[in-house]
Protein backbone atom coordinates (compact mmCIF):
# COMPACT_ATOMS: atom_id res chain seq x y z
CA UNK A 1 87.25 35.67 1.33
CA UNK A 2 84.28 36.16 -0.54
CA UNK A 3 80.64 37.67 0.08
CA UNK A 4 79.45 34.32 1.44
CA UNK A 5 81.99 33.94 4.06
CA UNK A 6 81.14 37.26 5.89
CA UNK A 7 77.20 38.29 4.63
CA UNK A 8 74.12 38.80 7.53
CA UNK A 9 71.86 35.74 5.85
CA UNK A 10 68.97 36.79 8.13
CA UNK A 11 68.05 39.41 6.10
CA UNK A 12 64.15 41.22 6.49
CA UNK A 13 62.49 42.08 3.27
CA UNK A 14 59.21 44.35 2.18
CA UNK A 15 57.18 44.37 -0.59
CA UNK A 16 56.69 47.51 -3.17
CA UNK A 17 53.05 47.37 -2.12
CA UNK A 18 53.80 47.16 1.56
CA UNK A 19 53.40 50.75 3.53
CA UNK A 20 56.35 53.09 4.48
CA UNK A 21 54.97 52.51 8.06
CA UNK A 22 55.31 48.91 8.02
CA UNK A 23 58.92 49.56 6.99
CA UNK A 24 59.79 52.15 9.77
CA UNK A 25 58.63 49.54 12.15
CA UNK A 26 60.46 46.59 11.09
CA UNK A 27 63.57 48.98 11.14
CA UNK A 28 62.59 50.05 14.08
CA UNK A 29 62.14 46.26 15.53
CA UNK A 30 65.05 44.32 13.95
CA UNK A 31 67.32 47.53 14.22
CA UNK A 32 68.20 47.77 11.03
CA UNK A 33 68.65 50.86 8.53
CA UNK A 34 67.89 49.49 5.10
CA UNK A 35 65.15 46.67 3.67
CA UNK A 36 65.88 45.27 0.60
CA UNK A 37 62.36 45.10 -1.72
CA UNK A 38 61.27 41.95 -3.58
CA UNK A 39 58.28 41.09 -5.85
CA UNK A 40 55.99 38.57 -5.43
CA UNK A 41 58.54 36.08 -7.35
CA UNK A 42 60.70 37.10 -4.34
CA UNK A 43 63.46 38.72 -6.88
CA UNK A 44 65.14 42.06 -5.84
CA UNK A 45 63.27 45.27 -7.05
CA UNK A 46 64.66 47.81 -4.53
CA UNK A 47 65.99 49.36 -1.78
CA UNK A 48 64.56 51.04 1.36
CA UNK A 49 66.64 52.72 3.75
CA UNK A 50 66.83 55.59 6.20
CA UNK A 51 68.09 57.86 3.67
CA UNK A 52 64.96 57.48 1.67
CA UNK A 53 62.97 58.48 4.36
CA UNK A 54 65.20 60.90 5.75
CA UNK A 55 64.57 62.56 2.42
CA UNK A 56 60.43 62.88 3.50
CA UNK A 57 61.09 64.56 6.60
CA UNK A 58 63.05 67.33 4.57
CA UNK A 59 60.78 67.59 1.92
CA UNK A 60 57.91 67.79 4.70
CA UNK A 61 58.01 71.34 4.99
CA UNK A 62 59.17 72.84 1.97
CA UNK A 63 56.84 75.36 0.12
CA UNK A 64 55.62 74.90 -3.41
CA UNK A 65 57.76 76.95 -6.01
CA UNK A 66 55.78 79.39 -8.45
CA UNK A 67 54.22 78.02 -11.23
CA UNK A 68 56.61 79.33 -13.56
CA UNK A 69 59.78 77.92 -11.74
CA UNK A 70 57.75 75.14 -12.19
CA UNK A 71 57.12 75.28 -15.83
CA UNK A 72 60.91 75.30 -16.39
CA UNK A 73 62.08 72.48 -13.94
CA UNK A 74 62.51 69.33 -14.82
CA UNK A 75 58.75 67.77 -14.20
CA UNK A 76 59.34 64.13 -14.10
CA UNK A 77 61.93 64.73 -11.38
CA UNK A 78 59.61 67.28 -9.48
CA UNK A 79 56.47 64.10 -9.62
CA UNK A 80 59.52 61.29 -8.57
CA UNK A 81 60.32 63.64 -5.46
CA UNK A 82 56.59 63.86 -4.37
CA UNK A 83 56.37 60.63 -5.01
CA UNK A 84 59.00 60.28 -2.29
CA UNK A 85 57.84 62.63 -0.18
CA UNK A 86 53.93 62.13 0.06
CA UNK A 87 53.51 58.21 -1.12
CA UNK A 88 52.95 55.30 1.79
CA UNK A 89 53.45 52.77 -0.33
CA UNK A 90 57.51 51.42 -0.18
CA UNK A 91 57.36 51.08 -3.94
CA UNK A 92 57.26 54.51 -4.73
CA UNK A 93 59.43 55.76 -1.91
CA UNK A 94 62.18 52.79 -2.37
CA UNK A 95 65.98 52.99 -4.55
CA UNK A 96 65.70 51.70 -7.85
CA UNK A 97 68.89 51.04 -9.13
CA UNK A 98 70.43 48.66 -6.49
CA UNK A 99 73.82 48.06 -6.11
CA UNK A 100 74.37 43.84 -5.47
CA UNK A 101 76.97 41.60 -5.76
CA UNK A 102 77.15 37.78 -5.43
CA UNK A 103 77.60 35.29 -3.57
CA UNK A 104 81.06 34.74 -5.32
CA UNK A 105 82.01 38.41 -4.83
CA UNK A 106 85.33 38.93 -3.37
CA UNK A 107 85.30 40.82 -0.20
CA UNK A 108 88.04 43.49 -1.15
CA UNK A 109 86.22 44.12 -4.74
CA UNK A 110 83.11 44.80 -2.25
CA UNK A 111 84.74 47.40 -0.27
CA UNK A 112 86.01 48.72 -3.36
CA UNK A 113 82.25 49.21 -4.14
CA UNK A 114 81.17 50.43 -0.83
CA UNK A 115 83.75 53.32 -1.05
CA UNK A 116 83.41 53.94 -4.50
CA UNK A 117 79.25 54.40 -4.89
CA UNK A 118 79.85 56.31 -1.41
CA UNK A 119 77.14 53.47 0.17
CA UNK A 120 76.36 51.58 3.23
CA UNK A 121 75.87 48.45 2.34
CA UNK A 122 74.71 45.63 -0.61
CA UNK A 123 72.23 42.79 -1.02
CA UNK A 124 74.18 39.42 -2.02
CA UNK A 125 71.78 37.86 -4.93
CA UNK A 126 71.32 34.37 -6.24
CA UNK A 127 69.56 34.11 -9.28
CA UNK A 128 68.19 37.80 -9.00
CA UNK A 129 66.90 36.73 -5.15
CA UNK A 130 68.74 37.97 -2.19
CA UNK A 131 70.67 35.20 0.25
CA UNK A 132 72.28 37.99 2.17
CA UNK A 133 73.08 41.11 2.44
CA UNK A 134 77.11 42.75 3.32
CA UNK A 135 77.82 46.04 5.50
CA UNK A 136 80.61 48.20 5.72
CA UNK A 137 80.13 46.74 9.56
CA UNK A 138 80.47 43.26 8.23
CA UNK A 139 83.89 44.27 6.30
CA UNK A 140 85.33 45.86 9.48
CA UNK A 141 84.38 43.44 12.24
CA UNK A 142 85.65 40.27 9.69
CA UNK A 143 88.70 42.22 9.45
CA UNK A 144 89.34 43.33 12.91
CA UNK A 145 88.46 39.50 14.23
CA UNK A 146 90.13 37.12 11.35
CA UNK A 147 92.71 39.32 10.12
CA UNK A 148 94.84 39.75 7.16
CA UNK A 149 96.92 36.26 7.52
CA UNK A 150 93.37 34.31 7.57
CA UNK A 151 91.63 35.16 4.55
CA UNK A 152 91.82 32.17 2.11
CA UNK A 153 88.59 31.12 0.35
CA UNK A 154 86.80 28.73 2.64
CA UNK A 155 86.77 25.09 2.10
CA UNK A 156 83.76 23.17 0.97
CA UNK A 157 83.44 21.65 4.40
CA UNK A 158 83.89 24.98 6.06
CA UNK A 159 80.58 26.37 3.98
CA UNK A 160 78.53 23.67 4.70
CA UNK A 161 79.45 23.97 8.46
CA UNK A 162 78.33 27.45 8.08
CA UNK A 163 74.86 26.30 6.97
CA UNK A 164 74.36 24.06 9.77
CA UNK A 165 75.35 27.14 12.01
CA UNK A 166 72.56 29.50 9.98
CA UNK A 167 69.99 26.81 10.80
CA UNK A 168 71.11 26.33 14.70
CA UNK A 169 70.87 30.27 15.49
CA UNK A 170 67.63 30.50 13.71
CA UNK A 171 66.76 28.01 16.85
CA UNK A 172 67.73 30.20 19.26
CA UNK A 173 65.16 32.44 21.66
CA UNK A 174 65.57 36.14 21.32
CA UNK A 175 68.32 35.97 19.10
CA UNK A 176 67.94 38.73 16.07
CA UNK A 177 70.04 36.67 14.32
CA UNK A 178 70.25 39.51 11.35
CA UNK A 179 72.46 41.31 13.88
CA UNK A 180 74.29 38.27 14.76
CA UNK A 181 77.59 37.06 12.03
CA UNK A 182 80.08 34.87 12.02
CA UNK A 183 83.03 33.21 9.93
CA UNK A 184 84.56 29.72 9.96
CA UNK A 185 87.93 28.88 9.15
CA UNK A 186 89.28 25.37 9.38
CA UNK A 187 86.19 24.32 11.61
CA UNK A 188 86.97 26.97 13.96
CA UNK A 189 84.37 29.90 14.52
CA UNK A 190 84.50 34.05 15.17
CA UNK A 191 81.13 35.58 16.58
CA UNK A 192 80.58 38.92 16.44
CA UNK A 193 77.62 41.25 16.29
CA UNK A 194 74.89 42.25 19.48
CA UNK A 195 72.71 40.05 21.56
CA UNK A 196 69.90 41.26 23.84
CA UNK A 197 71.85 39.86 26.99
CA UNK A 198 74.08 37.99 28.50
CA UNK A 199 71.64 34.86 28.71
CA UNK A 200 71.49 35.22 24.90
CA UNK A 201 74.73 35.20 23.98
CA UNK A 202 75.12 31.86 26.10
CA UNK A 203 72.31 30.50 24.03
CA UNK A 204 74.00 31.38 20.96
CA UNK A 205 77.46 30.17 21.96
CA UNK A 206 76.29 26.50 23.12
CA UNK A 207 73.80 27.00 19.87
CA UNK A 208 77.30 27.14 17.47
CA UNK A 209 79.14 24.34 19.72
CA UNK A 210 76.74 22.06 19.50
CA UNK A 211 76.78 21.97 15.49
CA UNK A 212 79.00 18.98 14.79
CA UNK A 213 82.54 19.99 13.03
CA UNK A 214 82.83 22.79 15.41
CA UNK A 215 86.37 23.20 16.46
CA UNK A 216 86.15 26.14 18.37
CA UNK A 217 84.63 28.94 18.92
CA UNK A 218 85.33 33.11 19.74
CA UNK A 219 82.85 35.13 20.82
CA UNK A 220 82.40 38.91 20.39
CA UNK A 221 79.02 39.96 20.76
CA UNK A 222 78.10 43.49 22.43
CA UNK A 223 74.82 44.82 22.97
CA UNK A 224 72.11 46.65 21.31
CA UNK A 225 73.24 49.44 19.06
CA UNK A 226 70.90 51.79 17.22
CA UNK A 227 70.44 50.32 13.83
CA UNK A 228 71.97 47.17 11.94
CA UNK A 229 73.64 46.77 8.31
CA UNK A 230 74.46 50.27 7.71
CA UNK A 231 76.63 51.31 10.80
């Protein structure tokens, strides 16, 4: 199995000029606990996530050090961490150096990366632009619902029935479909993630049967947890 076969494609972006509000609120709304950050030419330039403004509310109340502590410490790293601490603009708050993979990526070198850099999740990039994004959520639920005897790379006709799903979710009302994964194996197809209801997840499952090539189908959706790619 590689990145492809498991990765949220619905993935919400900001902009380095965008504010740190308008990030907390689309984290907030699409309960999710990272945004990956991309130019204007839509390529990858950062990182957002609750640990980078977890990092303001601790820095919120801590005093200024004398000026001769100051005069010692390293002073490119004090202006970076008000930077971080006092900015509202995402580009000066955000994760530089991103770790990605690709598309192409094989799912146990990811985990090997996850566990490694001690990290949540990665953005999947094509050509420098992100096409998904993997969690250490995504690793565990593929596991848990394909398991170990069912992960051979998928067949051509397999990823294209995978696009057709992508496009028939997008379709569906009220479905976050960030929050909503899947994987397809010999036309067959394993659901899991959270829907907003029971009436959802309907729409969702007749959403994936209708797509032609569909063989069957298992669902495993729950309901609303706190945040998305990063449990």
């Amino acid at each position: 199995m590689q990145a492809k076969d498991i990765m949220t494609t619905a993935v919400v972006t900001v902009r380095p000029e965008d504010t740190v509000e308008k990030a907390v609120r689309l984290m907030l709304d699409h309960h999710v606990s990272a945004l990956p950050v991309v130019g204007r030419d839509d390529l990858l330039v950062g990182l957002i996530s609750e640990g980078d403004l977890m990092r303001r509310l601790r820095d919120s109340g801590s005093k200024r050090q004398s000026w001769w502590l100051e005069f010692l410490a390293d002073l490119d790293g004090e202006a970076e961490e008000y930077l971080k601490a006092r900015s509202h603009r995402v580009g000066d708050v955000m994760t530089r150096n991103v770790e990605t993979v690709t598309e192409n990526t094989p799912v146990g070198e990811i985990a090997r990366t996850l566990e490694k850099r001690r990290i949540k999740r990665v953005p999947v990039l094509r050509d420098g632009k992100v096409v998904g994004i993997v969690s250490r959520a995504n690793l565990l639920q593929a596991l848990a619902h394909v398991g170990e005897d069912a992960l051979p790379p998928s067949s051509p006709s397999d990823e294209e029935l995978r696009q057709a799903i992508a496009a028939a979710l997008a379709e569906v009302p009220g479905a976050q479909v960030n929050l909503v994964n899947y994987t397809v194996e010999n036309g067959r197809v394993s659901v899991w993630g959270v829907a907003d209801s029971d009436f959802v997840e309907k729409a969702v499952r007749v959403a994936i049967e209708n797509v032609p090539g569909v063989r069957g189908i298992d669902m495993h959706l729950g309901r609303f947890p706190s945040w998305g790619y990063g449990i």
